[in-house]
C-alpha atoms as a PDB file:
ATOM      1  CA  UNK A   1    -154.498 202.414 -41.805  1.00  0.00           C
ATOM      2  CA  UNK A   2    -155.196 200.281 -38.722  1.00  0.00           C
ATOM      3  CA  UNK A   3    -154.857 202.200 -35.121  1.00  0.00           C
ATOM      4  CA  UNK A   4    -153.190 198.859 -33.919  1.00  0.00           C
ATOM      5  CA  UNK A   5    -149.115 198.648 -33.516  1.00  0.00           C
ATOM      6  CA  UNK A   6    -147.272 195.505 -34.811  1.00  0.00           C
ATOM      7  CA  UNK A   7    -145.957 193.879 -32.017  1.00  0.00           C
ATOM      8  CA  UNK A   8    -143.064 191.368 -33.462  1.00  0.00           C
ATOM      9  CA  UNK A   9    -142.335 187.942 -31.153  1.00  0.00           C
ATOM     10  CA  UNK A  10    -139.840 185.404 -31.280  1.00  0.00           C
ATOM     11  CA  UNK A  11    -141.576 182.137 -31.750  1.00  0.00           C
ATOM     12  CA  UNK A  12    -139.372 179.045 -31.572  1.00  0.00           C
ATOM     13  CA  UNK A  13    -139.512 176.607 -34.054  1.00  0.00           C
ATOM     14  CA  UNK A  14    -141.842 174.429 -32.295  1.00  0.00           C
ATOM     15  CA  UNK A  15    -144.107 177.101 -31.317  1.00  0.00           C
ATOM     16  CA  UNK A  16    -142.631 178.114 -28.057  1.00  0.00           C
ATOM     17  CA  UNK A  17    -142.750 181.444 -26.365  1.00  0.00           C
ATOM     18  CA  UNK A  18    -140.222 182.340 -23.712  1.00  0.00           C
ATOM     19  CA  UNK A  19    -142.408 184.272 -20.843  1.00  0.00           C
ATOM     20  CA  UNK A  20    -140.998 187.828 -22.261  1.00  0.00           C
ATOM     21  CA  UNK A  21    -142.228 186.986 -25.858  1.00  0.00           C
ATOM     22  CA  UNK A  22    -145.624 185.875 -24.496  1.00  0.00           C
ATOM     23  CA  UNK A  23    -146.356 188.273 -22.270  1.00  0.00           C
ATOM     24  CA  UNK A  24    -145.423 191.177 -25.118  1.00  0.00           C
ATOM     25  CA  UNK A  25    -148.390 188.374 -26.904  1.00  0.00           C
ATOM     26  CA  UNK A  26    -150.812 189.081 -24.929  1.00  0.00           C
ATOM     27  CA  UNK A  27    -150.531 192.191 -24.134  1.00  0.00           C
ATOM     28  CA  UNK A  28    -149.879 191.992 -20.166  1.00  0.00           C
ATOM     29  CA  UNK A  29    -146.498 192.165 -18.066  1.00  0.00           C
ATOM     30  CA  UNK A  30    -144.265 188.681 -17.724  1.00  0.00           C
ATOM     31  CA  UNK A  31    -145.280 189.090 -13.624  1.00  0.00           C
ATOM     32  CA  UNK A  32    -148.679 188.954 -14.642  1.00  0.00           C
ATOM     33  CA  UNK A  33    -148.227 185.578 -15.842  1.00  0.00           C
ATOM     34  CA  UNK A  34    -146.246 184.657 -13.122  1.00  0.00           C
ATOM     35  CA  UNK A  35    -149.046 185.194 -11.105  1.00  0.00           C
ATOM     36  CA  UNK A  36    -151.712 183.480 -12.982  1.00  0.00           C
ATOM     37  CA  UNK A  37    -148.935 180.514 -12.895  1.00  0.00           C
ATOM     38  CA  UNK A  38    -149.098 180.930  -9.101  1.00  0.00           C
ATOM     39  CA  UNK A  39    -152.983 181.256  -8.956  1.00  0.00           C
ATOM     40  CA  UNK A  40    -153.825 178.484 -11.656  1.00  0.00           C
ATOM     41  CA  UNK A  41    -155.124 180.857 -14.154  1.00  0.00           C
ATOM     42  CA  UNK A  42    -154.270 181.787 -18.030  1.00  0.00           C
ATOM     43  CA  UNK A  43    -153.188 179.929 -20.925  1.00  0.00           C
ATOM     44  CA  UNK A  44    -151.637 176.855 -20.536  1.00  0.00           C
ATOM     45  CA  UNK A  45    -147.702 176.561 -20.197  1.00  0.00           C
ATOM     46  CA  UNK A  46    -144.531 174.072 -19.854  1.00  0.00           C
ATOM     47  CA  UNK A  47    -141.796 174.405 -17.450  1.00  0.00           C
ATOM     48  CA  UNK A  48    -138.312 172.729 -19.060  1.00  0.00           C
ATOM     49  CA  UNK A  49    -135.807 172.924 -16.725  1.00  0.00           C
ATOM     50  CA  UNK A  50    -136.254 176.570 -14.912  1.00  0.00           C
ATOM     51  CA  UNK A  51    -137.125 177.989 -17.855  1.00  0.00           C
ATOM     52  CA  UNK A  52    -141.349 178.782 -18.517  1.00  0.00           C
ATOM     53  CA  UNK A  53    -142.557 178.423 -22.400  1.00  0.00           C
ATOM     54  CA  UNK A  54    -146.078 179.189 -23.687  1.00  0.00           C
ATOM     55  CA  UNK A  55    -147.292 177.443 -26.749  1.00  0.00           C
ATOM     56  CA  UNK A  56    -148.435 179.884 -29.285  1.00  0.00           C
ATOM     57  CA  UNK A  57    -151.764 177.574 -29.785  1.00  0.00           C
ATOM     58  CA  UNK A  58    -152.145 177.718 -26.347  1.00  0.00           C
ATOM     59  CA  UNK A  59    -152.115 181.449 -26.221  1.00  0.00           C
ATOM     60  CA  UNK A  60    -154.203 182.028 -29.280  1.00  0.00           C
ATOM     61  CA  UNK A  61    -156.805 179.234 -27.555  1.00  0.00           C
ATOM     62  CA  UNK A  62    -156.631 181.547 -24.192  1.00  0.00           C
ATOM     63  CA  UNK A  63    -157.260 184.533 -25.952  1.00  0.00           C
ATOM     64  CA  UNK A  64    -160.512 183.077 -27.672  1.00  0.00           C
ATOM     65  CA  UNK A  65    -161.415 181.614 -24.658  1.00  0.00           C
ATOM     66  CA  UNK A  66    -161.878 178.157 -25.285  1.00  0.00           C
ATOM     67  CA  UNK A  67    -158.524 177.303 -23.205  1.00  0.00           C
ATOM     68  CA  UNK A  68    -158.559 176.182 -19.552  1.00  0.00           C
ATOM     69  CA  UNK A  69    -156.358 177.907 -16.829  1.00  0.00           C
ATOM     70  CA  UNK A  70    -152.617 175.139 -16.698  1.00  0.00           C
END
């Protein structure tokens, strides 16, 4: 038995993330990445309409590091 939770997202059919679902991700608060948004920073991300989606391939690349900031 692992000491790590399971932490269930909804991933969209194309591999979208609403902010909630990637935030819960990677493990930080959805005004977290509003703020690296603001600043230039984290894993890439699309804006359709109002709405903010991460790619999951985006986040996994960010959390290897080999993803620049959007």
């Amino acid at each position: 038995m692992n000491n790590f939770s399971e932490i269930r997202v909804r991933v969209l059919p194309d591999g979208r993330l609403d902010t909630e679902n990637a935030a819960l991700y990677l493990g930080v608060k959805t005004k977290t990445l509003a703020h690296w948004r603001m600043q230039g920073k984290g894993p890439n991300w699309v804006r359709v309409g109002s709405l903010v989606f991460y790619f999951k391939h985006a986040l996994d690349a960010y959390i290897s590091g080999k993803d620049a900031a959007a």
